[in-house]
C-alpha atoms as a PDB file:
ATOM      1  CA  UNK A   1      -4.046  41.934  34.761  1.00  0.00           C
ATOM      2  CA  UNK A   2      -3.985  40.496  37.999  1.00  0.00           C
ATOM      3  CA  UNK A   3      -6.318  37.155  38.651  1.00  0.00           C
ATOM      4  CA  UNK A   4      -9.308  37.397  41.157  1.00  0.00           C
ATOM      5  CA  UNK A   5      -9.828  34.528  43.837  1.00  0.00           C
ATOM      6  CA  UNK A   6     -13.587  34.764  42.837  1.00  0.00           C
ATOM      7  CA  UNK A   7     -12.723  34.058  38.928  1.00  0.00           C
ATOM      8  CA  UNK A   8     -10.735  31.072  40.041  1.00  0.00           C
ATOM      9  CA  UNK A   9     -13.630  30.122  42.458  1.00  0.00           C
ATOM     10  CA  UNK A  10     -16.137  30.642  39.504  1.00  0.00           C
ATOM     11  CA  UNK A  11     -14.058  28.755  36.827  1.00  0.00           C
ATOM     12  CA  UNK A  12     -13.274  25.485  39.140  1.00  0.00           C
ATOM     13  CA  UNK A  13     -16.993  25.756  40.414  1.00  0.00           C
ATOM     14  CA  UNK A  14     -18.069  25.344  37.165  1.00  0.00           C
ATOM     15  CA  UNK A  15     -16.323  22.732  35.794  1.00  0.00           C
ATOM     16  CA  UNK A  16     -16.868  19.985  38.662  1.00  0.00           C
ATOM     17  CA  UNK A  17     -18.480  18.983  41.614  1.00  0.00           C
ATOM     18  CA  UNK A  18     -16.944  20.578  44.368  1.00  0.00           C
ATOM     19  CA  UNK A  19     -16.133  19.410  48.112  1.00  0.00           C
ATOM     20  CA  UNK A  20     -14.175  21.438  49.325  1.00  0.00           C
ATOM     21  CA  UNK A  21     -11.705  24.636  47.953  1.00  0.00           C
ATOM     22  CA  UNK A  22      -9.100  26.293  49.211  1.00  0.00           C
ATOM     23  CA  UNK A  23      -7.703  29.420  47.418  1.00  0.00           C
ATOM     24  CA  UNK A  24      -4.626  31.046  48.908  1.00  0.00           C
ATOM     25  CA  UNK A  25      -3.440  33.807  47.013  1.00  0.00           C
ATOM     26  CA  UNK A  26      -0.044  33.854  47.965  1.00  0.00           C
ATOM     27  CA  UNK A  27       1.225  36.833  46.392  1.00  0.00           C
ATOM     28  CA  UNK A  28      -0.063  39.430  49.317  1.00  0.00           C
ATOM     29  CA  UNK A  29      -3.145  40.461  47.282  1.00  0.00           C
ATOM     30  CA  UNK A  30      -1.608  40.847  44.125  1.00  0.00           C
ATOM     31  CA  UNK A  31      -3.221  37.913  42.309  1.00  0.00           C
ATOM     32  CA  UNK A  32       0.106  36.765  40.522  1.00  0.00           C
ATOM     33  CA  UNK A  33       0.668  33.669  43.057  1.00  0.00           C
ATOM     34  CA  UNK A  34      -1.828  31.166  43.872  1.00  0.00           C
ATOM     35  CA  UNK A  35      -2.339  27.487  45.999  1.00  0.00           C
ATOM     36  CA  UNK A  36      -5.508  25.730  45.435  1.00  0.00           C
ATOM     37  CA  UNK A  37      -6.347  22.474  47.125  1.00  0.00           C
ATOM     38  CA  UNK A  38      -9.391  20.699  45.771  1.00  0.00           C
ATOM     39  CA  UNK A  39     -11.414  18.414  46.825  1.00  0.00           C
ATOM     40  CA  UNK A  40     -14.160  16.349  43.994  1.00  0.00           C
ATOM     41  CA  UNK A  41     -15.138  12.679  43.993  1.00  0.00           C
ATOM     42  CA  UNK A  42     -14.802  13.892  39.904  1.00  0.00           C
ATOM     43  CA  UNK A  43     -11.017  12.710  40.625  1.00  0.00           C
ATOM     44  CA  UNK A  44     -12.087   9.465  41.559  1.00  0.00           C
ATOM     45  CA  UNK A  45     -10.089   6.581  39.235  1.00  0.00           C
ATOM     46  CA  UNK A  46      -7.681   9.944  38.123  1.00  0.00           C
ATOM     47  CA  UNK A  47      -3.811   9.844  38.835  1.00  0.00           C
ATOM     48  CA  UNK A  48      -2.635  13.215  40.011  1.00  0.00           C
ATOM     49  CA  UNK A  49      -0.862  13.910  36.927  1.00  0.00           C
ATOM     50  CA  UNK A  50      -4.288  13.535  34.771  1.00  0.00           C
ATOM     51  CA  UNK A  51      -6.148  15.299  37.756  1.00  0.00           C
ATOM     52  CA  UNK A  52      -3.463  18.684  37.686  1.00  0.00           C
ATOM     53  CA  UNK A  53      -3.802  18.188  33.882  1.00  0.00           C
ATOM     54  CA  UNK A  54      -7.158  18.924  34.004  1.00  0.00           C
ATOM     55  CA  UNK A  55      -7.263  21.461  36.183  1.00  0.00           C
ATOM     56  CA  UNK A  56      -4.529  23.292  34.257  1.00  0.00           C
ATOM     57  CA  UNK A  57      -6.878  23.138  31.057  1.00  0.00           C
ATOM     58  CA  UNK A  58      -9.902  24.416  33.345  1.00  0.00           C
ATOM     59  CA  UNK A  59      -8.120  27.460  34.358  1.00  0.00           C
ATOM     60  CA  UNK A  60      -5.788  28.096  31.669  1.00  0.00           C
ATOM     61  CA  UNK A  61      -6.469  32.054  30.861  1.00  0.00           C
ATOM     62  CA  UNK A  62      -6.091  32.632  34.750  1.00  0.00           C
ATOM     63  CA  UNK A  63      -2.958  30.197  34.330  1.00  0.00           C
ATOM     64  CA  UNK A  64      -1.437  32.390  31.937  1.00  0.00           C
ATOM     65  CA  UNK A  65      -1.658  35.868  33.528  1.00  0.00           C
ATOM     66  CA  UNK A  66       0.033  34.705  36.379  1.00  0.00           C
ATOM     67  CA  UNK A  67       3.455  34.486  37.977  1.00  0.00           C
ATOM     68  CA  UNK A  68       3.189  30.945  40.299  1.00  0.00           C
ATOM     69  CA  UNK A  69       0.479  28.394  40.440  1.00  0.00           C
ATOM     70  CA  UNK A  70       0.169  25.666  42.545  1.00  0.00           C
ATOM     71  CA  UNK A  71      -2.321  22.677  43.589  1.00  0.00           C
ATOM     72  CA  UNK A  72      -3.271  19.650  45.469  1.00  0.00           C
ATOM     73  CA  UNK A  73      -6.193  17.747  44.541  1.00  0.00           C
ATOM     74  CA  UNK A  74      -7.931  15.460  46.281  1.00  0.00           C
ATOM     75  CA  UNK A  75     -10.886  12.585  46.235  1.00  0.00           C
ATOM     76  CA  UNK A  76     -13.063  12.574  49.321  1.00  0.00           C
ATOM     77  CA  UNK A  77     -11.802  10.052  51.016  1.00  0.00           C
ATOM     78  CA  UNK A  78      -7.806  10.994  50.050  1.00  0.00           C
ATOM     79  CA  UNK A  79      -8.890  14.291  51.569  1.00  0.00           C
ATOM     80  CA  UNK A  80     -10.297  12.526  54.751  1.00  0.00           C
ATOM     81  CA  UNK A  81      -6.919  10.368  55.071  1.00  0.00           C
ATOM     82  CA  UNK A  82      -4.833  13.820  54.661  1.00  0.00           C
ATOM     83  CA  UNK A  83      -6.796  15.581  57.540  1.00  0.00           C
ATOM     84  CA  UNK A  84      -6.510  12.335  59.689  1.00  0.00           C
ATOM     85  CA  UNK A  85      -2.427  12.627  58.822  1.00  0.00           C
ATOM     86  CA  UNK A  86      -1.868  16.363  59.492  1.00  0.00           C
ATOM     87  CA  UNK A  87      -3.755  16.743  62.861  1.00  0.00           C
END
């Protein structure tokens, strides 16, 4: 059963404070393939293994139905420093 962009929404929504989300579901609407970047001061004092850890656990029945997942998580200010690098 394909995954929803709203369920993942709902599920990371509801487990922390959110910033900022981006879901791409990169599987041309099939729900099988997704990106997510986060942003959540709750990954403040969090290495990115511990902080992908977590979000694994948080989303681990959508994990399991589908084919790819990805993610980038980010604090505030991380975020802030990535914007400042990519434009």
């Amino acid at each position: 059963m394909p995954v929803s962009l709203s369920d993942l929404e709902a599920a990371i929504r509801n487990a922390i404070p959110v910033a900022h989300l981006e879901i791409d579901d990169q599987s041309s609407g099939c729900g099988e393939n997704y990106a997510v970047l986060i942003v959540s001061e709750a990954f403040e004092g969090k290495s990115t293994l511990a902080r992908h850890r977590f979000i694994n656990e948080v989303l681990k029945a959508q994990i399991a139905q589908m084919h790819a997942f990805s993610q980038k998580t980010f604090t505030p200010k991380q975020y802030e420093a990535y914007l400042q690098k990519s434009s």
